[in-house]
C-alpha atoms as a PDB file:
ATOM      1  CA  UNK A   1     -46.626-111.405 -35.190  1.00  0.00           C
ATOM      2  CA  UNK A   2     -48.398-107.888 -35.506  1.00  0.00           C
ATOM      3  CA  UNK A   3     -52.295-108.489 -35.065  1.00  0.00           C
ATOM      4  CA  UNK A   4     -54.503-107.375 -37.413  1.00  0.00           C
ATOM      5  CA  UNK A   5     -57.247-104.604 -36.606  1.00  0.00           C
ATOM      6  CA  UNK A   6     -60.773-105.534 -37.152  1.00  0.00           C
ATOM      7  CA  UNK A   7     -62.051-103.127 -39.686  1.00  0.00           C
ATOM      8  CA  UNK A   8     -65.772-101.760 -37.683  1.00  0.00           C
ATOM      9  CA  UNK A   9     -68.582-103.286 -39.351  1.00  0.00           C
ATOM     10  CA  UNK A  10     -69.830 -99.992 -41.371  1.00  0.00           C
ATOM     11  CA  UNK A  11     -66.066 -99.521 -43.060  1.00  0.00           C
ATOM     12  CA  UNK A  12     -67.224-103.153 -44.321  1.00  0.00           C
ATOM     13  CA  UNK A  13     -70.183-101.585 -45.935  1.00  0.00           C
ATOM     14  CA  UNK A  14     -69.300-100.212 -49.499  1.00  0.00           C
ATOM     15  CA  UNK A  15     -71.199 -98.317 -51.865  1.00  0.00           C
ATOM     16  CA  UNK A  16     -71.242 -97.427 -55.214  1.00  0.00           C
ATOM     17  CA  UNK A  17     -73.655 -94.905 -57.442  1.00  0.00           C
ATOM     18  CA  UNK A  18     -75.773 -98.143 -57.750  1.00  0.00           C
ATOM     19  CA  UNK A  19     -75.335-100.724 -55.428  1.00  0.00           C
ATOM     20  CA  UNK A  20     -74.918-101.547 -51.751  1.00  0.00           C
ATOM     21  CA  UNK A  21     -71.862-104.458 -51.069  1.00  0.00           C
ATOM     22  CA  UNK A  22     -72.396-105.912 -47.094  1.00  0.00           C
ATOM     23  CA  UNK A  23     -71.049-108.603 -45.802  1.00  0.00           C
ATOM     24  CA  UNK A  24     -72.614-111.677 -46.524  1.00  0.00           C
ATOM     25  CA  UNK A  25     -74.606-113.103 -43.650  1.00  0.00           C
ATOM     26  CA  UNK A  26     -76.826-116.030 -42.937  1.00  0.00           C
ATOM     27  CA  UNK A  27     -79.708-113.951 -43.891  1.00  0.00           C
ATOM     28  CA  UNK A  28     -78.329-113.754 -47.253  1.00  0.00           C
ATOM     29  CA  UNK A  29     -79.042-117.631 -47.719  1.00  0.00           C
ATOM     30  CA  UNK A  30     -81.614-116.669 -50.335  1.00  0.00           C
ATOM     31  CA  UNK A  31     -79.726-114.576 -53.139  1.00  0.00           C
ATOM     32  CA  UNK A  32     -76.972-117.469 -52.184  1.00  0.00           C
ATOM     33  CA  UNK A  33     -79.805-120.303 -53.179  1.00  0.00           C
ATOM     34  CA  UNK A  34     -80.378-118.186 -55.491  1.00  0.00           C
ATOM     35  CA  UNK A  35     -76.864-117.453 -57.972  1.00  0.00           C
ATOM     36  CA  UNK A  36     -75.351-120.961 -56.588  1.00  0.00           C
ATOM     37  CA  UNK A  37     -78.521-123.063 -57.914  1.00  0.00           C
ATOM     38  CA  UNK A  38     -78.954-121.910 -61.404  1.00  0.00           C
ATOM     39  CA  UNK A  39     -76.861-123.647 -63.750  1.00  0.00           C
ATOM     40  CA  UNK A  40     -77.025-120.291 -66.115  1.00  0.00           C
ATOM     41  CA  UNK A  41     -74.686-118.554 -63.756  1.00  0.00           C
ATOM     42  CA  UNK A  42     -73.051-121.654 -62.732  1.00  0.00           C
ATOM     43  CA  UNK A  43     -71.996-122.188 -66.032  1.00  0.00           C
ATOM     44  CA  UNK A  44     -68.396-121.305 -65.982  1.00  0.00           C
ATOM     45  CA  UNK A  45     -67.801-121.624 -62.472  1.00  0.00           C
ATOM     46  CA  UNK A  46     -68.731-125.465 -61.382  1.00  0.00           C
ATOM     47  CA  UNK A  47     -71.719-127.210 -61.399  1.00  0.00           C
ATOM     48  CA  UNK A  48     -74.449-125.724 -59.487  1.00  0.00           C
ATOM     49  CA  UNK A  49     -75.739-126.563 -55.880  1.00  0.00           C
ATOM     50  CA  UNK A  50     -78.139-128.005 -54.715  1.00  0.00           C
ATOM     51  CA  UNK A  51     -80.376-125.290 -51.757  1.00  0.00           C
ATOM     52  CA  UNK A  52     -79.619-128.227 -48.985  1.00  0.00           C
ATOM     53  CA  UNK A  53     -75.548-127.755 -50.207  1.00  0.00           C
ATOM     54  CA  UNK A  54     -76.040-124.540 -50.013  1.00  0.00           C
ATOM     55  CA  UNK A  55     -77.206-124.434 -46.705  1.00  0.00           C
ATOM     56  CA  UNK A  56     -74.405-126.272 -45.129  1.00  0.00           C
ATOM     57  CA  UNK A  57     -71.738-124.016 -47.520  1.00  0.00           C
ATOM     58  CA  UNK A  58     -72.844-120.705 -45.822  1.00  0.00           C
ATOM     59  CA  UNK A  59     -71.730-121.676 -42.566  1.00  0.00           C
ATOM     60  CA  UNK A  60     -68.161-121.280 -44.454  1.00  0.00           C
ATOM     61  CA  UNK A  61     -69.247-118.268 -46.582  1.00  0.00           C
ATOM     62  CA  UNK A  62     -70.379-115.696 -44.218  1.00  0.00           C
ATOM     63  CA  UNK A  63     -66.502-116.535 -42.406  1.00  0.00           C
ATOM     64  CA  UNK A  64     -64.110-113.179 -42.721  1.00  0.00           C
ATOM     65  CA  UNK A  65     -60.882-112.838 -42.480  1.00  0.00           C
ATOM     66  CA  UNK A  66     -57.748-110.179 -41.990  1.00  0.00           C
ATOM     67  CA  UNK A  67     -60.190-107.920 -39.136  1.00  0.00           C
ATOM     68  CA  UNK A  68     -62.943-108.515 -41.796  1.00  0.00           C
ATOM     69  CA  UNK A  69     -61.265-107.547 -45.274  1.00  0.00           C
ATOM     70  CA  UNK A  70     -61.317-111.111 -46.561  1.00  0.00           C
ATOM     71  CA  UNK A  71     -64.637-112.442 -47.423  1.00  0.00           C
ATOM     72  CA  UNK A  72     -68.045-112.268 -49.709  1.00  0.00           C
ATOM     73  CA  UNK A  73     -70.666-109.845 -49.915  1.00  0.00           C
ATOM     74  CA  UNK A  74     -74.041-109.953 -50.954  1.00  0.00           C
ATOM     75  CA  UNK A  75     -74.780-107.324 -53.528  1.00  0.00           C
ATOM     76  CA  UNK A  76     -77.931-105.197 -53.295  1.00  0.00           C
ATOM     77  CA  UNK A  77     -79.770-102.647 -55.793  1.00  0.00           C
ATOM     78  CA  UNK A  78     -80.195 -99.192 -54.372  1.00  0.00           C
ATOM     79  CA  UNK A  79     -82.974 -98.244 -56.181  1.00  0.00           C
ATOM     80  CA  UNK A  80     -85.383-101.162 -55.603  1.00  0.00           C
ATOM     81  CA  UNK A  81     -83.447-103.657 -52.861  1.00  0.00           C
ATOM     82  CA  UNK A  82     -83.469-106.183 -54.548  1.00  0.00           C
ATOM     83  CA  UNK A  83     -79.968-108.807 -53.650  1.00  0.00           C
ATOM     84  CA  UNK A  84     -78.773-109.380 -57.157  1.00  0.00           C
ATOM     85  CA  UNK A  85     -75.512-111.346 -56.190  1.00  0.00           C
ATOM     86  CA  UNK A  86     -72.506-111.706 -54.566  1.00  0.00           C
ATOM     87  CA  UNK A  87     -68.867-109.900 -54.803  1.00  0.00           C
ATOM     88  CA  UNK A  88     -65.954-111.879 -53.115  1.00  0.00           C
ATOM     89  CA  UNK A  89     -62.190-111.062 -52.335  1.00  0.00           C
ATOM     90  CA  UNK A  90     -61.275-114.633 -51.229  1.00  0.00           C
ATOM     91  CA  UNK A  91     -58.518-116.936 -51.408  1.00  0.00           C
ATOM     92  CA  UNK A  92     -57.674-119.008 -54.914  1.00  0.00           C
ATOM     93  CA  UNK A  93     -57.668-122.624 -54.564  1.00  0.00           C
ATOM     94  CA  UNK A  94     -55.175-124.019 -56.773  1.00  0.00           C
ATOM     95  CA  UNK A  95     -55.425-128.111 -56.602  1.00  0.00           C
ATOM     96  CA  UNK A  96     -58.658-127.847 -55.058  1.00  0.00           C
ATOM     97  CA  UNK A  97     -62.048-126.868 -56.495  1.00  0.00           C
ATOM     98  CA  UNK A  98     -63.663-124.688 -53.752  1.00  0.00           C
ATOM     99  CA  UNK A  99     -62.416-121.889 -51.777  1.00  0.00           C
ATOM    100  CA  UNK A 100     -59.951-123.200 -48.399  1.00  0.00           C
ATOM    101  CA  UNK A 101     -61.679-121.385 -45.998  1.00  0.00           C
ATOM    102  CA  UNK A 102     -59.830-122.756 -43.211  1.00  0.00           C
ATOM    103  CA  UNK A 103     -57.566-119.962 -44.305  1.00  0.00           C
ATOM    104  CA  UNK A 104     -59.981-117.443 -43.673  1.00  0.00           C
ATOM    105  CA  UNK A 105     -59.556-116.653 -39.895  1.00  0.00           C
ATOM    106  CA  UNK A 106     -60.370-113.297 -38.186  1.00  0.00           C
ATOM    107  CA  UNK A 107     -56.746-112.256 -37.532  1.00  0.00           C
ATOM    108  CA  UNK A 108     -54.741-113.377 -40.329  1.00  0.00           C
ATOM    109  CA  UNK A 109     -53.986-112.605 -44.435  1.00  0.00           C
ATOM    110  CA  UNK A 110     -54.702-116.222 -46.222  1.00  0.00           C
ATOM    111  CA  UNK A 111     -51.569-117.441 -47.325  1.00  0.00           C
ATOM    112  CA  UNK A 112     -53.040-117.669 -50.837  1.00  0.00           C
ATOM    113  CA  UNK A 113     -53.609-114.809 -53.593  1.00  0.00           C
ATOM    114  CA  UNK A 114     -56.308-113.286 -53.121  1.00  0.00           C
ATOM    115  CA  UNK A 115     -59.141-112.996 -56.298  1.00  0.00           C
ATOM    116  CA  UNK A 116     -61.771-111.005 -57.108  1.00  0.00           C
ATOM    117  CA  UNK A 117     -64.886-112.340 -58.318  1.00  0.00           C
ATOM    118  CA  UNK A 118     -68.476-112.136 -58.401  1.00  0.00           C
ATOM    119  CA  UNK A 119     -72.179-113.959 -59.382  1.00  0.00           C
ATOM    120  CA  UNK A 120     -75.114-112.084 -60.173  1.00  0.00           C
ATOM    121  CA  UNK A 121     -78.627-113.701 -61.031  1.00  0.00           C
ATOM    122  CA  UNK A 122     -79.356-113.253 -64.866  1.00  0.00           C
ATOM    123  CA  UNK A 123     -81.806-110.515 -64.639  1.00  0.00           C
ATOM    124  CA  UNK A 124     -79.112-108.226 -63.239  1.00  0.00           C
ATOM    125  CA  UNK A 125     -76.664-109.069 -66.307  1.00  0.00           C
ATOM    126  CA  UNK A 126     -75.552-106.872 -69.248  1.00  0.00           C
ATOM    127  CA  UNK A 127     -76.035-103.728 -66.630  1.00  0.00           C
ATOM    128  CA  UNK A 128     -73.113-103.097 -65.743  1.00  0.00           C
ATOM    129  CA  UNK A 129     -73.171-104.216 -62.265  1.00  0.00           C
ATOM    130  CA  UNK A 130     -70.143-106.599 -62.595  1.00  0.00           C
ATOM    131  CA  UNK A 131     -68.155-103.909 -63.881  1.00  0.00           C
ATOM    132  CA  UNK A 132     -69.543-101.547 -61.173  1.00  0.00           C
ATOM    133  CA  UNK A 133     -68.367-104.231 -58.268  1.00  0.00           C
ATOM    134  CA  UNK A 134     -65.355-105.249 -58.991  1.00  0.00           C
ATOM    135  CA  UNK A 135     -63.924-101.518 -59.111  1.00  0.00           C
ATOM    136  CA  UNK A 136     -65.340-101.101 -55.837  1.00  0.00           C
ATOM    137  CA  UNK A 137     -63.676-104.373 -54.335  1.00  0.00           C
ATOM    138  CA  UNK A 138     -60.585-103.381 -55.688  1.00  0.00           C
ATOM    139  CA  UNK A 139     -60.929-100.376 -54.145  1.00  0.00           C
ATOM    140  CA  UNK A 140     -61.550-101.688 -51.097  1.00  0.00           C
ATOM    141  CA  UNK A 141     -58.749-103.924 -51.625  1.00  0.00           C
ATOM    142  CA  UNK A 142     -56.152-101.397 -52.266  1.00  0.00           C
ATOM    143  CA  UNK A 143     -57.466 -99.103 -50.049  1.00  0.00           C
ATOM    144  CA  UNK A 144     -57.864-101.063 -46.714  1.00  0.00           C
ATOM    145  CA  UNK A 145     -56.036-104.133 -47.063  1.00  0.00           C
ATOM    146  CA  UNK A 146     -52.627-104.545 -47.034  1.00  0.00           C
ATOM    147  CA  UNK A 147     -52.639-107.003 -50.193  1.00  0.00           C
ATOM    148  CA  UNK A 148     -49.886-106.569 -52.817  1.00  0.00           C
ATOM    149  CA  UNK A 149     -51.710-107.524 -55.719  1.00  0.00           C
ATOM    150  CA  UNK A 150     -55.378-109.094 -56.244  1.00  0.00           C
ATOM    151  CA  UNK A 151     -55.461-111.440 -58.867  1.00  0.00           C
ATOM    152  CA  UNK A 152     -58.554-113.192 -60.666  1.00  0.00           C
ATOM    153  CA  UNK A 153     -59.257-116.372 -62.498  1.00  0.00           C
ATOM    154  CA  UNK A 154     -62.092-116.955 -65.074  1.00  0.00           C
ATOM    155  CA  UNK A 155     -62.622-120.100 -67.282  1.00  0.00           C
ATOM    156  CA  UNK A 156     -61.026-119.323 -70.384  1.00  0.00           C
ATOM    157  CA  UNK A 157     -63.853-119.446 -72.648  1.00  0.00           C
ATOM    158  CA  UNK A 158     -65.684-116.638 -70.283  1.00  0.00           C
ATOM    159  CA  UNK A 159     -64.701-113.938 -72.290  1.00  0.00           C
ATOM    160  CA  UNK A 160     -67.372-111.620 -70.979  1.00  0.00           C
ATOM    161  CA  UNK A 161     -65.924-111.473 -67.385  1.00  0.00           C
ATOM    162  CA  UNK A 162     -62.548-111.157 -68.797  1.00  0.00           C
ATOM    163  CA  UNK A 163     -63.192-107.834 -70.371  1.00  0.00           C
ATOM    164  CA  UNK A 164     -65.175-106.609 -67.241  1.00  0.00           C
ATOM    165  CA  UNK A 165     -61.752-107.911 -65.281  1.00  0.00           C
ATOM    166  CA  UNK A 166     -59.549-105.814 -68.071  1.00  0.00           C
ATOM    167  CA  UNK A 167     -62.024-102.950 -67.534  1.00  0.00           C
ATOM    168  CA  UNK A 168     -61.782-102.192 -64.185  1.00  0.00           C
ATOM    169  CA  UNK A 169     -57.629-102.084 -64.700  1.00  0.00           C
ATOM    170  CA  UNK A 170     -56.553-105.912 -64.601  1.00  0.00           C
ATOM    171  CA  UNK A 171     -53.772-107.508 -66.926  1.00  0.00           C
ATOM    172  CA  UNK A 172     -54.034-110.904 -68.147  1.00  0.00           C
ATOM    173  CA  UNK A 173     -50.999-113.112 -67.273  1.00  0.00           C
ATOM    174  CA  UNK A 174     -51.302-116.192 -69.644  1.00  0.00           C
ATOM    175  CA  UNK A 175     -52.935-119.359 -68.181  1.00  0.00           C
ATOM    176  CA  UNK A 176     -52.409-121.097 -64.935  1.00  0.00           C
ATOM    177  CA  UNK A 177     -53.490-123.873 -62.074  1.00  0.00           C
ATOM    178  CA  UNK A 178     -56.688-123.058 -60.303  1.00  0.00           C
ATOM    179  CA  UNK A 179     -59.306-124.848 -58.618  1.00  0.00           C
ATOM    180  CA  UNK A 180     -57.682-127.740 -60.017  1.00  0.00           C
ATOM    181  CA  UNK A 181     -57.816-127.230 -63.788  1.00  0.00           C
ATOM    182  CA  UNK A 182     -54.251-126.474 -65.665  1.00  0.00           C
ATOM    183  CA  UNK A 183     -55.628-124.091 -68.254  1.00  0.00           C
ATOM    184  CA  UNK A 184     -57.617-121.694 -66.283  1.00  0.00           C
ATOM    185  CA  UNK A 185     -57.172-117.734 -67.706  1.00  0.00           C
ATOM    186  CA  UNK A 186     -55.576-115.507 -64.717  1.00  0.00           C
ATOM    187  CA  UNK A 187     -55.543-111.767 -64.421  1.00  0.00           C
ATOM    188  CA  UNK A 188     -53.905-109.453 -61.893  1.00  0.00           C
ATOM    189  CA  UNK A 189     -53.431-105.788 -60.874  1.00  0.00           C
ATOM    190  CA  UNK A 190     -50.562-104.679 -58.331  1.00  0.00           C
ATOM    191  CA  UNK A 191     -50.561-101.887 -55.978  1.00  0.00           C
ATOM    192  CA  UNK A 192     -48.524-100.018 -57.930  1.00  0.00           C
ATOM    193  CA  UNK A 193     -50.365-100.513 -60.995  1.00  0.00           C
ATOM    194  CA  UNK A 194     -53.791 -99.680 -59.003  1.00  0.00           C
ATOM    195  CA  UNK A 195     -52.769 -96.607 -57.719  1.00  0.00           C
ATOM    196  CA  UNK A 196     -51.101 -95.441 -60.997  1.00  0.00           C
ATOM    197  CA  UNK A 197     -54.779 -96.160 -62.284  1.00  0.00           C
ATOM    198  CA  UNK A 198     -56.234 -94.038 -59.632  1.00  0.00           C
ATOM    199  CA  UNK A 199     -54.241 -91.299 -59.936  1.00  0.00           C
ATOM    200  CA  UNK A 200     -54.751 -90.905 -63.426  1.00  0.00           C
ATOM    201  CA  UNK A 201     -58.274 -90.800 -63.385  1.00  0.00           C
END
């Protein structure tokens, strides 16, 4: 089995015109408290947390896998510093309802899809932030993984993140299984569609 080469720390570093992605860390526990608590950004993801859950969930969420590629970041404004959320290329539970992040390990792909996704608190919404992270995780994706497609799943009455999803170049595919629901909205991009994109643009 070939082994996977860490990615250095600063290649995990990724920057748009506006924001700052880095890899989430324990010291990120309070933009974490604060997306995973509030039931307004909860709202079509799960119920929210609790800051004690929270707490014991980080010691999964700062985890990375594939040499780093796989994981969440905590999203930060350039212009003031302010952590305004997280971005995530992680693993899609299917039967489950959280993440299986015993398949995130340091020198392995997971052996599930891997999704794009992301929470921001609701000051930072209707900026274009969402739109402005995901093309930059796919990016990185396609870029420095060696993923064949990234996929995406969104409750299907979340219409918002849908078009932010079909923005930044992904195709809906009908509804599927995830995190244990049978009528949960998927999207996905391949390779070949991704670099199609790029090269048109």
């Amino acid at each position: 089995m070939t082994m996977i080469e860490p990615l250095p720390e600063t290649a995990l570093i990724l920057e748009t015109e506006r924001l700052r992605l880095t890899p989430l860390s324990p010291d990120d526990l309070d933009i974490a408290q604060r997306v995973l608590c509030d039931p307004r950004v909860m709202h079509y993801v799960s119920d929210e947390m609790t800051p004690e859950a929270v707490v014991s969930h980080m010691k999964d969420a700062v985890k990375r896998g594939a040499g780093g590629r796989i994981g969440i970041w905590c999203i930060t404004r350039k212009d003031t510093g302010e952590k305004i959320g997280d971005g995530v290329l992680t693993p899609v539970p299917i039967d489950e309802d959280d993440t299986d992040w015993t398949q995130v390990v340091p020198d392995a792909y997971p052996q599930s899809q891997i999704e794009v996704g992301y929470l921001f608190v609701p000051e930072a919404w209707g900026r274009g932030f969402a739109t402005e992270t995901c093309a930059r995780l796919l990016r990185f994706a396609f870029e420095m993984t060696d993923l064949p497609e990234v996929v995406a799943t969104t409750d299907p009455e979340n219409v918002n993140s849908q078009h932010v999803l079909k923005k930044c170049g992904m195709r809906s595919i009908g509804r599927k299984r995830a995190y244990g629901y049978d009528d949960v909205e998927w999207l996905e991009v391949t390779r070949e569609e991704w670099n199609a994109q790029a090269s048109n643009q």
